[in-house]
C-alpha atoms as a PDB file:
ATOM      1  CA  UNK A   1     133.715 248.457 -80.919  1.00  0.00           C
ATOM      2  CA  UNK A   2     129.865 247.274 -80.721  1.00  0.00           C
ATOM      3  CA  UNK A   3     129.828 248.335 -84.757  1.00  0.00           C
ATOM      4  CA  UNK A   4     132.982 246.141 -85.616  1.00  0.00           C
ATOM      5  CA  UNK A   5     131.142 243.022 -84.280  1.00  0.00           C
ATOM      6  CA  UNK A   6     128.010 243.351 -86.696  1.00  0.00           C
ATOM      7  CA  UNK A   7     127.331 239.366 -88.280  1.00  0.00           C
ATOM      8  CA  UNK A   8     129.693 237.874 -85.493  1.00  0.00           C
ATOM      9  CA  UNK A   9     128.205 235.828 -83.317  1.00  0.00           C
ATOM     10  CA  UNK A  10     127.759 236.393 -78.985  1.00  0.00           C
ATOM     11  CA  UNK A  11     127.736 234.415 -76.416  1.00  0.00           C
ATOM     12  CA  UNK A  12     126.583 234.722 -73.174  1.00  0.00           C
ATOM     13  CA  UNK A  13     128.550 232.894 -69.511  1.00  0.00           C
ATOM     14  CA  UNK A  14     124.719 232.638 -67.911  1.00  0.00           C
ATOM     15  CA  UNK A  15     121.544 232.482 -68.254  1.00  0.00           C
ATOM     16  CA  UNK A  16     119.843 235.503 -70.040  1.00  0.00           C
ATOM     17  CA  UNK A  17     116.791 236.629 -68.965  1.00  0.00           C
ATOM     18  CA  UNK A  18     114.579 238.751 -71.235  1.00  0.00           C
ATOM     19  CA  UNK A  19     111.533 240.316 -72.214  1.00  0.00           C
ATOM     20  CA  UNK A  20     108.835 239.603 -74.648  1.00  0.00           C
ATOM     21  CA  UNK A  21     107.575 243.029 -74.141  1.00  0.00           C
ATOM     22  CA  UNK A  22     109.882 246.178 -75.665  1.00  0.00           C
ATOM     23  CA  UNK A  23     109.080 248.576 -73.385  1.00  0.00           C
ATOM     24  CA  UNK A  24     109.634 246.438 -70.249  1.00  0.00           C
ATOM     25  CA  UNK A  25     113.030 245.653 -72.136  1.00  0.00           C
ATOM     26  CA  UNK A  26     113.628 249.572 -72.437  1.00  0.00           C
ATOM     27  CA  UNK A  27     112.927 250.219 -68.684  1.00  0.00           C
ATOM     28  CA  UNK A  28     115.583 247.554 -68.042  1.00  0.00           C
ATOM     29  CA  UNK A  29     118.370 249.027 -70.456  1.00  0.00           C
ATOM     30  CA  UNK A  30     117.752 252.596 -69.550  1.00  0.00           C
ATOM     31  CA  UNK A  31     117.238 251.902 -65.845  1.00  0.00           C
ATOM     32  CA  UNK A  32     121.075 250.266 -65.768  1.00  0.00           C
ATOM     33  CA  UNK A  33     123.753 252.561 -64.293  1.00  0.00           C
ATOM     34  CA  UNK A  34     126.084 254.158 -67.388  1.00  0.00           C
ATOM     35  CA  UNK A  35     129.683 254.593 -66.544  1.00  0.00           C
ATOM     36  CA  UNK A  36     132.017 256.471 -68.791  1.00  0.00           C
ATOM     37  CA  UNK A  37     133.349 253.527 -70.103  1.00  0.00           C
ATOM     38  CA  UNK A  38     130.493 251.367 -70.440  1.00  0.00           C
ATOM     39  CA  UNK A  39     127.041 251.672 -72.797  1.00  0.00           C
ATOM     40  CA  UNK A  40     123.412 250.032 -72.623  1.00  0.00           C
ATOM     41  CA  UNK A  41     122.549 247.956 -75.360  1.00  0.00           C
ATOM     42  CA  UNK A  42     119.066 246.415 -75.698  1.00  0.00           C
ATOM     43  CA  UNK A  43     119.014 243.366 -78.013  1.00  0.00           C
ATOM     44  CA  UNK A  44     115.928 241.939 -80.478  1.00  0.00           C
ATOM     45  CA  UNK A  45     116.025 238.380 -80.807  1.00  0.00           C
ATOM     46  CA  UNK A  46     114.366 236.925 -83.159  1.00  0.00           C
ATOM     47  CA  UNK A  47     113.800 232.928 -82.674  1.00  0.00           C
ATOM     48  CA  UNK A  48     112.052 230.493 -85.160  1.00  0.00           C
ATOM     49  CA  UNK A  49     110.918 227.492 -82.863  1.00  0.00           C
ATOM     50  CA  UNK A  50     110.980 225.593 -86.071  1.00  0.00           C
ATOM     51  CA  UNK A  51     114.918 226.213 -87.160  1.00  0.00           C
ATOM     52  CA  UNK A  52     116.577 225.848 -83.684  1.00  0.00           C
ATOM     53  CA  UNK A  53     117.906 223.216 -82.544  1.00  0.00           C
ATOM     54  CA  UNK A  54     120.765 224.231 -80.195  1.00  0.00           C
ATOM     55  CA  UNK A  55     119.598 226.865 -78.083  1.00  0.00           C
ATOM     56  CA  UNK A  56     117.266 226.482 -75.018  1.00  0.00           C
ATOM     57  CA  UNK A  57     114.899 228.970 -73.980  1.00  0.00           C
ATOM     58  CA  UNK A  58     111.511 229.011 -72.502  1.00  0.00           C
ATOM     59  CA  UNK A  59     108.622 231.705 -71.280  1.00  0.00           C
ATOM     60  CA  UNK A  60     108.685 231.525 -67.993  1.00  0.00           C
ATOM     61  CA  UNK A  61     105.527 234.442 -67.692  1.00  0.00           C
ATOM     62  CA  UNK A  62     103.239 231.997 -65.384  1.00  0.00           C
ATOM     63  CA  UNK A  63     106.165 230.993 -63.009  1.00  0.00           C
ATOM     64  CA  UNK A  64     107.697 234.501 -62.651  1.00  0.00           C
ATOM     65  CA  UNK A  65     106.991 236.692 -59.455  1.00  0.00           C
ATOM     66  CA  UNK A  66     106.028 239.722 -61.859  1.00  0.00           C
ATOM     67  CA  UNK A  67     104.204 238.347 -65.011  1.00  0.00           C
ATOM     68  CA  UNK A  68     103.853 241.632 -66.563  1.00  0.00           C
ATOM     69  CA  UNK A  69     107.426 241.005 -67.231  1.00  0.00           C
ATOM     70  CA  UNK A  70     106.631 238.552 -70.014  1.00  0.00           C
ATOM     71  CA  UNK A  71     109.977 236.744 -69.192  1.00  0.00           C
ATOM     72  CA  UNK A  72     111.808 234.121 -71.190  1.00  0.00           C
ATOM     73  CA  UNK A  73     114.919 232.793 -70.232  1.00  0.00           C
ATOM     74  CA  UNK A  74     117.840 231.710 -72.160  1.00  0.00           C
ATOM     75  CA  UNK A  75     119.978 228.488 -71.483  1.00  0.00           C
ATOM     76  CA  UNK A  76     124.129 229.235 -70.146  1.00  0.00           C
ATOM     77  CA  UNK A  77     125.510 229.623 -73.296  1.00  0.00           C
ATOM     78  CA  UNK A  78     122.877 230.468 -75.586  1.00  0.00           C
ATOM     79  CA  UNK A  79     124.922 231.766 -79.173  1.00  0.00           C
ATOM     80  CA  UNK A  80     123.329 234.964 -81.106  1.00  0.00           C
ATOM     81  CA  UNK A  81     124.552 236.406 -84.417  1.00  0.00           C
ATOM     82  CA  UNK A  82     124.164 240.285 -84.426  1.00  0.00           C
ATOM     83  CA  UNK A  83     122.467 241.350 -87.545  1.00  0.00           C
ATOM     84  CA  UNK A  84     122.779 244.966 -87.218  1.00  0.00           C
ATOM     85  CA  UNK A  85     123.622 247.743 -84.697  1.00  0.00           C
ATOM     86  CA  UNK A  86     122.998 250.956 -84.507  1.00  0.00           C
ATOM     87  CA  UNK A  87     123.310 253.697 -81.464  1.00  0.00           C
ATOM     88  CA  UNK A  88     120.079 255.665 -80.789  1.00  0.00           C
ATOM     89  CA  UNK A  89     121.035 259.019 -79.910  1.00  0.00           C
ATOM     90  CA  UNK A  90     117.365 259.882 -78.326  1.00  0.00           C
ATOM     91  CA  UNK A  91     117.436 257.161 -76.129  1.00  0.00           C
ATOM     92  CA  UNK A  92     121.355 256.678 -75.712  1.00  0.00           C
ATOM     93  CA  UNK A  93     121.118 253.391 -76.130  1.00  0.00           C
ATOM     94  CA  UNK A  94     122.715 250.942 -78.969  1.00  0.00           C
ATOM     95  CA  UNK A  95     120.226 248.891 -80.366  1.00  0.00           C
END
């Protein structure tokens, strides 16, 4: 299903908190429980301050409780088009 949804766009109900650091992101997606029907995926986004217009986010490192976090937080709402996706058998994670 995740593969079938490659250049559509996603859209989250709340605000999305993430990581400027990838392996603090990895911790994150490998430290969620796995069910049989449900999968990890750990998302790269890629934002050009310059070209957006629409979506609000902001690095909220210096106001977090654990700055080695490297937080930044996505408004409600926030749209994303998925570029590419492909499942990482060594880490079991879809990426």
């Amino acid at each position: 299903m995740l593969k079938t949804n490659q250049g559509n766009l996603i859209s989250l109900n709340g605000y999305l908190s993430t990581s400027r650091s990838p392996d603090v992101a990895l911790k994150f997606a490998k430290g969620s429980t796995i069910q049989a029907t449900l999968c990890s995926v750990l998302y790269q986004i890629e934002c050009n301050r310059q070209n957006i217009k629409s979506t609000i986010f902001a690095d909220i490192t210096q106001q977090s409780k654990y700055a080695g976090e490297q937080e930044v937080l996505f408004d409600i709402a926030s749209t994303f088009r998925i570029v590419s996706i492909n499942e990482n058998l060594s880490t079991r994670l879809w990426t």
